[in-house]
Protein backbone atom coordinates (compact mmCIF):
# COMPACT_ATOMS: atom_id res chain seq x y z
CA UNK A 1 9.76 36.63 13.51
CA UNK A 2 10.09 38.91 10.76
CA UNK A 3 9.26 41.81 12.64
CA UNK A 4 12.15 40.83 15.56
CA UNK A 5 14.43 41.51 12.72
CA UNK A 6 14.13 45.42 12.65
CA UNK A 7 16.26 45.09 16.03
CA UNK A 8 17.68 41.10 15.98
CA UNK A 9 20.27 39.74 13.43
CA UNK A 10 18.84 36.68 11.94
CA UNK A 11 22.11 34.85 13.97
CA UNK A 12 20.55 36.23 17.01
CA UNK A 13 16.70 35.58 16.10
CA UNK A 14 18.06 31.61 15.47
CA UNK A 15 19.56 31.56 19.05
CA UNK A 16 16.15 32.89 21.03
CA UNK A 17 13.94 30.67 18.53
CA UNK A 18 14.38 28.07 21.30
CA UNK A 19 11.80 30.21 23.40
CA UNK A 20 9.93 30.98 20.50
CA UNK A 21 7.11 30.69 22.42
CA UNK A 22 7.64 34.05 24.46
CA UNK A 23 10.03 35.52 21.52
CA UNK A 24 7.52 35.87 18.94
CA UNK A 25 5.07 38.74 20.04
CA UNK A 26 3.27 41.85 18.64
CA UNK A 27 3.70 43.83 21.27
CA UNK A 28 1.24 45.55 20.71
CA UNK A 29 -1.44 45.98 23.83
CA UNK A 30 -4.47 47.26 21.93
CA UNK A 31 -4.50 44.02 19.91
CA UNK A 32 -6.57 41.17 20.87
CA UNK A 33 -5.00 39.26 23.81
CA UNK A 34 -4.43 35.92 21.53
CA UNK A 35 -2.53 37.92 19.47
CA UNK A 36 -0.24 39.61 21.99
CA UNK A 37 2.47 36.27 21.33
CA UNK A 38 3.03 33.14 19.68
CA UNK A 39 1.91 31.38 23.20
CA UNK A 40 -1.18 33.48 23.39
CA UNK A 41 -2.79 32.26 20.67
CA UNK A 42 -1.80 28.71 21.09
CA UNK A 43 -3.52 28.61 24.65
CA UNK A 44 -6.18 30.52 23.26
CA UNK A 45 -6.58 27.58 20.48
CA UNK A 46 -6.00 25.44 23.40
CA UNK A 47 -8.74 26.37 25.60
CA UNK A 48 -11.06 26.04 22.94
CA UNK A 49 -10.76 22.53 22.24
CA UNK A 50 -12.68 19.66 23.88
CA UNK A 51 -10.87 17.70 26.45
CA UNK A 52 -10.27 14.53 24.53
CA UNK A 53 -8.97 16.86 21.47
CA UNK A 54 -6.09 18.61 23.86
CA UNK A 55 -5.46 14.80 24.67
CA UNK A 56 -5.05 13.89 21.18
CA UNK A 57 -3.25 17.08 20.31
CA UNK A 58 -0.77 16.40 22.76
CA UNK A 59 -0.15 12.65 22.10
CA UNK A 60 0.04 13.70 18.22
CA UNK A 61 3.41 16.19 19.41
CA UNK A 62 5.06 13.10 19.46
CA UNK A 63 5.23 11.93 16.03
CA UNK A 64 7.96 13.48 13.98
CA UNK A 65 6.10 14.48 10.54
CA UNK A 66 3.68 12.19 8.66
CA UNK A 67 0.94 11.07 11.03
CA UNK A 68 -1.46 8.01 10.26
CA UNK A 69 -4.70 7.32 11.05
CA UNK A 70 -4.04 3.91 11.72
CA UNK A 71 -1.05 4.88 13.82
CA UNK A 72 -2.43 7.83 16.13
CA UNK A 73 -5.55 4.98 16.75
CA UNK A 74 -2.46 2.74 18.21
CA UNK A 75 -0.67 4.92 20.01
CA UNK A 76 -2.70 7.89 21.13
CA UNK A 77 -5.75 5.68 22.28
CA UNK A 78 -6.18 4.40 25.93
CA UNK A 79 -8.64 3.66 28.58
CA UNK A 80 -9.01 7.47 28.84
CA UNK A 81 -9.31 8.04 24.78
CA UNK A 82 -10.57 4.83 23.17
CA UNK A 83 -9.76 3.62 20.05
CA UNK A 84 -13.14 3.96 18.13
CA UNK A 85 -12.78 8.15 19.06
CA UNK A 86 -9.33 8.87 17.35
CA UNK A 87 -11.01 9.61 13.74
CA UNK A 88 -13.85 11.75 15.22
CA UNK A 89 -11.30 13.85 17.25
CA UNK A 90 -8.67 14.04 14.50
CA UNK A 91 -11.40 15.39 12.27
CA UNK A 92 -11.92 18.04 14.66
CA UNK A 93 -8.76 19.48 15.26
CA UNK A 94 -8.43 19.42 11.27
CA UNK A 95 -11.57 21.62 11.26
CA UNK A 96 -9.59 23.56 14.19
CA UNK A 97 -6.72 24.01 11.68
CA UNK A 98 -4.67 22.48 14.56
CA UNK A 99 -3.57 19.21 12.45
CA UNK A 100 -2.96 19.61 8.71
CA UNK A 101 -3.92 16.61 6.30
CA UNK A 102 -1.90 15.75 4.21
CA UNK A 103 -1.47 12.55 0.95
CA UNK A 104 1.67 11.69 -0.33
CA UNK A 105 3.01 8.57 -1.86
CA UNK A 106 -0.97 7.43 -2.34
CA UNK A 107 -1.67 7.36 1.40
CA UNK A 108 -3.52 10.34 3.23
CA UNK A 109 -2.02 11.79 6.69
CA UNK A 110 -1.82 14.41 8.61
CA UNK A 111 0.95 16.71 10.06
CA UNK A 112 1.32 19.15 13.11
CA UNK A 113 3.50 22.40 12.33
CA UNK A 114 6.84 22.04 14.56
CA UNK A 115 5.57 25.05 16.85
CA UNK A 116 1.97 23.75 17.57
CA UNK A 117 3.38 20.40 17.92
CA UNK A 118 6.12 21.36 20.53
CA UNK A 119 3.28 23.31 22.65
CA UNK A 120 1.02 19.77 22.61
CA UNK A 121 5.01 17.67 23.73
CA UNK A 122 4.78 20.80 26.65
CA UNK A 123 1.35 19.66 27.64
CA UNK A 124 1.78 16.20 27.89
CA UNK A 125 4.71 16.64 30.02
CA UNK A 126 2.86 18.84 32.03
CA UNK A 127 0.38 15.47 32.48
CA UNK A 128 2.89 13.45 33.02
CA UNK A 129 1.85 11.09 30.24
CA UNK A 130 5.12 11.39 27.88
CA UNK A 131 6.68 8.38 28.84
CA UNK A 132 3.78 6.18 28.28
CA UNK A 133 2.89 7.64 25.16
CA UNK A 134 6.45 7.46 23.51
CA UNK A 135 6.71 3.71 24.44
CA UNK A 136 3.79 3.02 22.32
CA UNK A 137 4.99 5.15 19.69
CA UNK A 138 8.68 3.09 19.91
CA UNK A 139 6.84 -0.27 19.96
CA UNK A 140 4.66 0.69 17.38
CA UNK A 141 7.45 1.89 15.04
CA UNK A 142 9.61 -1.66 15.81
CA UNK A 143 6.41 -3.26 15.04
CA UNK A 144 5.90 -1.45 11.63
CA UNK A 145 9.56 -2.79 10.72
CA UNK A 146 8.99 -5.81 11.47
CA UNK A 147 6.27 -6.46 9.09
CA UNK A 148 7.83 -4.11 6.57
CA UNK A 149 10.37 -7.57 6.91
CA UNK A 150 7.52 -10.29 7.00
CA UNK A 151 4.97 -9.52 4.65
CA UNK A 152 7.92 -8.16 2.12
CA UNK A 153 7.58 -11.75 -0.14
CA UNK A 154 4.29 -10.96 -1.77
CA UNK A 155 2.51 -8.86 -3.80
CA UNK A 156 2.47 -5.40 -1.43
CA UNK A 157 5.96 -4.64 -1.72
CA UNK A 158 4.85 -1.35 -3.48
CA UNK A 159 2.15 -0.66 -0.48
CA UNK A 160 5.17 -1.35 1.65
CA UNK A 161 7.37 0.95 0.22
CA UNK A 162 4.93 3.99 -0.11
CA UNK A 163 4.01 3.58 3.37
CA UNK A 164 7.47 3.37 4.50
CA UNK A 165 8.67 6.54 2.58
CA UNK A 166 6.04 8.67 4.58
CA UNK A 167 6.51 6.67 7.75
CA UNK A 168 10.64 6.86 7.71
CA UNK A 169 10.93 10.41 9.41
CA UNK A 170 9.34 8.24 12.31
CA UNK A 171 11.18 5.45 11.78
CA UNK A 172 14.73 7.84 12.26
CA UNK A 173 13.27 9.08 15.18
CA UNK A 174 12.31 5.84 16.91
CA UNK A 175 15.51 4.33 15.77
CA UNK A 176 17.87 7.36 17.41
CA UNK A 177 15.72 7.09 20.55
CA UNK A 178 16.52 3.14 20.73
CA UNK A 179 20.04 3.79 20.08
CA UNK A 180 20.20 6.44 22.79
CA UNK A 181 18.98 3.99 25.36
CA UNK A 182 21.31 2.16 27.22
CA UNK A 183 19.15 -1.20 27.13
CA UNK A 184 18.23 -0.41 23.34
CA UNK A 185 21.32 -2.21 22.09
CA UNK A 186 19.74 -5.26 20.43
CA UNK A 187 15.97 -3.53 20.10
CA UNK A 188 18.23 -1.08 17.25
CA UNK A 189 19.59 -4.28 16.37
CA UNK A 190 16.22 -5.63 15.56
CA UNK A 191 14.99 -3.00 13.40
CA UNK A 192 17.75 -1.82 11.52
CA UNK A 193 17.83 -5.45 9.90
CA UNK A 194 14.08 -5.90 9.57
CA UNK A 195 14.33 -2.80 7.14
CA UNK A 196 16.80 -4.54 5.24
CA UNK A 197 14.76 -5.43 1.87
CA UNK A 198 14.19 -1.39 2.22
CA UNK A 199 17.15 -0.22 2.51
CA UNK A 200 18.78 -2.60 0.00
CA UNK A 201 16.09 -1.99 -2.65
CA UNK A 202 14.94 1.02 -2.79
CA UNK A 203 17.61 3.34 -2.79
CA UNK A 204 18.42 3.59 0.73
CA UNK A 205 22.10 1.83 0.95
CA UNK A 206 24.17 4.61 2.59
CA UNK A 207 21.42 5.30 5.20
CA UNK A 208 21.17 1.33 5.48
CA UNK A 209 24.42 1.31 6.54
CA UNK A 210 24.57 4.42 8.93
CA UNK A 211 21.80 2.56 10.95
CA UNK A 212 23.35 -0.59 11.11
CA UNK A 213 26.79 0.53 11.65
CA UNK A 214 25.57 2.52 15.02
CA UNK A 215 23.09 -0.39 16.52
CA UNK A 216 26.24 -2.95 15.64
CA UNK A 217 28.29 -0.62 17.75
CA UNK A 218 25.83 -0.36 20.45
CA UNK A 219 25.77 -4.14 21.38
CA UNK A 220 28.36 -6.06 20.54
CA UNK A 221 26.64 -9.29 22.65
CA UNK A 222 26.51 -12.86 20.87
CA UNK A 223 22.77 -12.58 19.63
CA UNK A 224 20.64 -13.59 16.51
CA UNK A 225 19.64 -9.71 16.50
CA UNK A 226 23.56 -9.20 16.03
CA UNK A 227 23.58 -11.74 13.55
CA UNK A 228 21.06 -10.93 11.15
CA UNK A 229 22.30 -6.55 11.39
CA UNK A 230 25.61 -8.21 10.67
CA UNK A 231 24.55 -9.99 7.05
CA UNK A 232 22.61 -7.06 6.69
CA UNK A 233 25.38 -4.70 7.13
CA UNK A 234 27.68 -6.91 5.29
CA UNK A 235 25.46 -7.17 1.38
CA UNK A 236 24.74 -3.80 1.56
CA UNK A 237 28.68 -2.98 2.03
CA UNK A 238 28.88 -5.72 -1.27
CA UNK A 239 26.01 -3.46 -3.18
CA UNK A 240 27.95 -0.33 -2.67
CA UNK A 241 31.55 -1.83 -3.45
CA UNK A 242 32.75 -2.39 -0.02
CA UNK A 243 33.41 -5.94 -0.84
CA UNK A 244 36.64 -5.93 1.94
CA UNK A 245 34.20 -4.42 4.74
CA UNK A 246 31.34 -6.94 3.76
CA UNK A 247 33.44 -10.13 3.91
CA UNK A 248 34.68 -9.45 7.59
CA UNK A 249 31.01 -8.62 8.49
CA UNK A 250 29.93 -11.49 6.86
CA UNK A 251 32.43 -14.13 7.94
CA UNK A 252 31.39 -13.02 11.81
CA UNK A 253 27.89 -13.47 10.99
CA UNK A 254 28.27 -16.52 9.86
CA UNK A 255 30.55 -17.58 12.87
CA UNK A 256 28.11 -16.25 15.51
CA UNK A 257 24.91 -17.61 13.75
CA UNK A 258 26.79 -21.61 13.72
CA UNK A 259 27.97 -20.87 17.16
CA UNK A 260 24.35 -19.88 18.39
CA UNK A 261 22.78 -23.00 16.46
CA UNK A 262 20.93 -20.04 14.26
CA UNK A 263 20.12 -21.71 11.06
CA UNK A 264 18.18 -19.23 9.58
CA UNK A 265 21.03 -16.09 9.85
CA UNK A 266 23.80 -18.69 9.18
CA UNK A 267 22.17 -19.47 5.52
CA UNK A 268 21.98 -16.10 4.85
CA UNK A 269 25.23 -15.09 6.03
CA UNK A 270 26.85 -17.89 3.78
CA UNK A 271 25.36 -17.30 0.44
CA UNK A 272 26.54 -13.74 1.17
CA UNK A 273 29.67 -14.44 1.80
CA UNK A 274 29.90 -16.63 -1.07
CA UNK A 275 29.11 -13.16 -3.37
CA UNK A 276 31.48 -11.22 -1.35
CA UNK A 277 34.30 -14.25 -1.92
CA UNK A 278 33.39 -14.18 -5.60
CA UNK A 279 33.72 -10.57 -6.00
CA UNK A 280 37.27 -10.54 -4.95
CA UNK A 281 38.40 -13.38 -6.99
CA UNK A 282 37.76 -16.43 -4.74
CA UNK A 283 35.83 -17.71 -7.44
CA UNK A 284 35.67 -21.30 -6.41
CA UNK A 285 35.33 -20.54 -2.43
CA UNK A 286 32.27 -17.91 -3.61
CA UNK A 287 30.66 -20.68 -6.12
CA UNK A 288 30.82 -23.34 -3.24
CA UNK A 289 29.39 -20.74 -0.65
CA UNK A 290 26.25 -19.57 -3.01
CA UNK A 291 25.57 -23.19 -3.38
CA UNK A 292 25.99 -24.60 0.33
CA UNK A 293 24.12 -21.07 1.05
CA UNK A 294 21.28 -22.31 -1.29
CA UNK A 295 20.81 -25.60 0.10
CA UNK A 296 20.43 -23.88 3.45
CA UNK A 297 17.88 -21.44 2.57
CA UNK A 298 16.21 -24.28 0.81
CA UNK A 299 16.00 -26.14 4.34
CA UNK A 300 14.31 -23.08 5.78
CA UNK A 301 11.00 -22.84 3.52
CA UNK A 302 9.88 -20.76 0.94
CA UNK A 303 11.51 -17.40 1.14
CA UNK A 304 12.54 -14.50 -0.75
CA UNK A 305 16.08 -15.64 0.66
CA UNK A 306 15.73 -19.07 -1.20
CA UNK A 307 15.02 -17.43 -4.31
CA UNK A 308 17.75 -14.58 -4.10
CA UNK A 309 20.23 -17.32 -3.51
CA UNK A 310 18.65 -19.18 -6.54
CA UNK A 311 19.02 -15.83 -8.43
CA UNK A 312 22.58 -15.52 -7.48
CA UNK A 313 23.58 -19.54 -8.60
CA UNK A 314 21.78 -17.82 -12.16
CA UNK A 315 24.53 -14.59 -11.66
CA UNK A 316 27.14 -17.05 -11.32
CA UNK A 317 26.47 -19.44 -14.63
CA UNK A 318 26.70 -16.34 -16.41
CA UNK A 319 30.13 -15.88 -15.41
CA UNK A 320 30.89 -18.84 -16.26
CA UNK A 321 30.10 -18.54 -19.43
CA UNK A 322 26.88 -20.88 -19.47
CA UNK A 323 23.95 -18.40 -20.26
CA UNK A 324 21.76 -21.69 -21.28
CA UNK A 325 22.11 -23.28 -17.79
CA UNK A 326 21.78 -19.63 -16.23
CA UNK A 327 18.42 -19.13 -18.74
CA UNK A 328 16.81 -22.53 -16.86
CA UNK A 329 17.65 -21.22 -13.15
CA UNK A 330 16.46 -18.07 -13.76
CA UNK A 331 13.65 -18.92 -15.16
CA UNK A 332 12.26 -21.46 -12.46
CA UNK A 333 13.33 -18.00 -10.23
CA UNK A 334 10.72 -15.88 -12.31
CA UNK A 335 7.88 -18.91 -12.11
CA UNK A 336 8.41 -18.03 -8.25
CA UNK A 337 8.49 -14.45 -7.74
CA UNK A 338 5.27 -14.74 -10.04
CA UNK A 339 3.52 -16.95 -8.32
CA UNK A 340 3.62 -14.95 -5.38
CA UNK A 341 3.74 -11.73 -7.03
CA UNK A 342 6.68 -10.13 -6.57
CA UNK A 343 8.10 -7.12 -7.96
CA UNK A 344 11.27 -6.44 -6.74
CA UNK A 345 13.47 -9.43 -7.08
CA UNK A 346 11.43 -10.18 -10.30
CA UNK A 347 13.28 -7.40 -11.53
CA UNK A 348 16.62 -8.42 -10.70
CA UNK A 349 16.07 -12.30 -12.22
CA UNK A 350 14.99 -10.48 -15.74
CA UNK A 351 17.81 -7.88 -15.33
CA UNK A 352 20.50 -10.81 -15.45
CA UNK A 353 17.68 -13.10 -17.75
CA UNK A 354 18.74 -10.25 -19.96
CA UNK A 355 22.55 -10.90 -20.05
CA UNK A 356 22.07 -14.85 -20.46
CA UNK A 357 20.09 -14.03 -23.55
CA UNK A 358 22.06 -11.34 -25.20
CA UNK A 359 25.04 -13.67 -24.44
CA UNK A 360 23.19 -16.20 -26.73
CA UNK A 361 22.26 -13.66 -28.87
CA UNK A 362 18.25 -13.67 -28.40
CA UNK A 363 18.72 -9.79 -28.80
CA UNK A 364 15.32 -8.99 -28.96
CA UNK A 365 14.41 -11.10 -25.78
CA UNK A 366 16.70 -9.75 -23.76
CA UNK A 367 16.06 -6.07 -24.82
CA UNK A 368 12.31 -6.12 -23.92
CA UNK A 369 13.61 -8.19 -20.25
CA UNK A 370 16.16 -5.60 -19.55
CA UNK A 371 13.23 -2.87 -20.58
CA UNK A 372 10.42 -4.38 -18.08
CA UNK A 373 13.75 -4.63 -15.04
CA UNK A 374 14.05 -1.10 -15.81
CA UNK A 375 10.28 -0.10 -15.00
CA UNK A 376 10.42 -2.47 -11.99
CA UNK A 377 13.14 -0.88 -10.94
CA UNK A 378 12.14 2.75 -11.65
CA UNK A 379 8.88 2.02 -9.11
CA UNK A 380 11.06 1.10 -5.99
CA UNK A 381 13.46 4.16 -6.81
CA UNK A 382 16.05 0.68 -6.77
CA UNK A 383 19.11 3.09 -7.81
CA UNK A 384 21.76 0.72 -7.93
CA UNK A 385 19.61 -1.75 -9.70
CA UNK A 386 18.72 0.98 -12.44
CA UNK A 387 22.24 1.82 -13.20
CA UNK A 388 23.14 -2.65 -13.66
CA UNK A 389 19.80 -2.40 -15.99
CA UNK A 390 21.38 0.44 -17.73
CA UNK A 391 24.90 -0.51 -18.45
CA UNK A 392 23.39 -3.74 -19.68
């Protein structure tokens, strides 16, 4: 490329990078012929792999970025490349300089350059296997969101986040590929409020909402999917101010979920609301809301839900002046995030732990409280979270 520039503008190199398979040769003859071009030497690397690694490499072109072991054996393996072969075959086409490996965020992976992985998306479509390969790779991706959302209550929230930090250039891609299918109205629907502990907690609001916003506007059908992105939607809007926005999101949620019998969505939608009411001054609707929303959640089981609404009857005592009563409910709050090991919420119960006992002047107390919130925090890059932990 640099040597197109002697007789391209780099404006004109950028528009013929399309074809940068052809664009990018030596042109010189006397060279050896997998130099002559770009495309030369990939077929040339090509040709000299085994059959099952020009499989792999082409079902590997359609990850975007990070690459895991555990996902290539999902999605790349079939009757044709089993399971058990993946590692052996990866390892290869490391050793081939094909795939790059790669550890970030604890976790090891691997990575294809954009050019060597755009020659492996040519070759699959040449095999007429892209289709079938890129609906594993979009179930596997709605699959990894949904547990992201399931096993969030516990103690591998941090294993959860890593993973999803390397795994979210994947999770844009399979998420713009739903949304750009006609029928993907509620599968966007799905997975934009499965991620909803992520986005919420670890610094992720404004990209939250950009996901949620498009799959609400994608499917506007009475559905628990539309539901649950709607509560979603509507306490992120509350975390970033929107408190106007939230409450209209929040108030349909609730509607749809009571008119579709959903009891699960309609206690989360009304503790919600109840936070959005209280924020804009509807301080006796809100209190009634968190409460009623409490019970609900209650009804439901065990949940991080249950004890975010508990949290939130704390939030309220405080405002009310009664940092004693709000020192009891947070602290049964505390007993369970630590029984089942929980970070991230633990963090927000000693964050407002720390007001109740600096309002009853336990300064000490609630100094070391607010300085443990503040290194939960700092672990899930929670920015909103860090700034409340920093005021106080």
């Amino acid at each position: 490329a640099a040597v197109r520039m002697r007789a391209l503008t780099p404006a004109a190199l950028l528009d013929r990078l399309d074809h940068r398979h052809d664009l990018l040769n030596v042109g010189d003859r006397s060279a050896a012929p997998r130099h002559h071009s770009l495309r030369a030497a990939l077929e040339w690397s090509y040709e000299l792999c085994s059959e099952p690694e020009r499989r792999l490499w082409e079902r590997l072109s359609v990850f975007s970025g990070w690459i895991m072991l555990s996902a290539a054996e999902c999605i790349c393996s079939d009757d044709v490349l089993p399971r058990e072969d993946i590692a052996g075959h990866l390892s290869a086409l490391v050793d081939k300089s094909i795939v790059a490996r790669h550890i970030a965020e604890g976790h090891q992976g691997y990575r294809l350059l954009e050019t060597v992985a755009e020659y492996g998306r040519e070759q699959l479509r040449c095999r007429g296997e892209e289709a079938a390969v890129r609906g594993r790779y979009r179930a596997y991706y709605c699959r990894l969101a949904h547990e992201f959302e399931s096993h969030w209550f516990g103690p591998d929230q941090l294993d959860l986040v890593g993973r999803m930090r390397n795994e979210q250039v994947n999770v844009r891609a399979v998420l713009g590929a739903v949304l750009d299918d006609p029928d993907g109205g509620r599968a966007a629907l799905q997975m934009a409020a499965d991620l909803f502990w992520y986005w919420l907690g670890c610094g992720q609001l404004r990209e939250g909402r950009h996901w949620l916003d498009r799959a609400l506007a994608a499917d506007a059908s009475p559905s628990s999917e539309r539901a649950a992105a709607l509560w979603a939607n509507g306490y992120i809007a509350i975390a970033e101010g929107k408190t106007v926005v939230a409450l209209q999101m929040l108030r349909e949620s609730q509607s749809l979920a009571e008119s579709l019998g959903d009891t699960a969505n309609l206690a989360h939608a009304t503790h919600f609301r109840g936070v959005a009411e209280h924020n804009l001054g509807n301080t006796t609707l809100g209190t009634e809301l968190i409460r009623e929303g409490s019970v609900l959640e209650e009804a439901g089981g065990p949940s991080l839900h249950h004890v975010l609404a508990q949290e939130q009857v704390g939030w309220l005592h405080c405002r009310r002046r009664d940092p004693q009563q709000a020192v009891e409910v947070l602290g049964r709050c505390l007993a369970e995030c630590d029984l089942r090991d929980e970070r991230w919420l633990r963090s927000w119960i000693l964050t407002f732990l720390g007001l109740a006992n600096w309002m009853l002047g336990e300064l000490d107390l609630a100094q070391r409280q607010l300085r443990e919130a503040l290194a939960g925090k700092t672990r899930f890059h929670d920015s909103l979270g860090t700034a409340v932990v920093i005021e106080l």
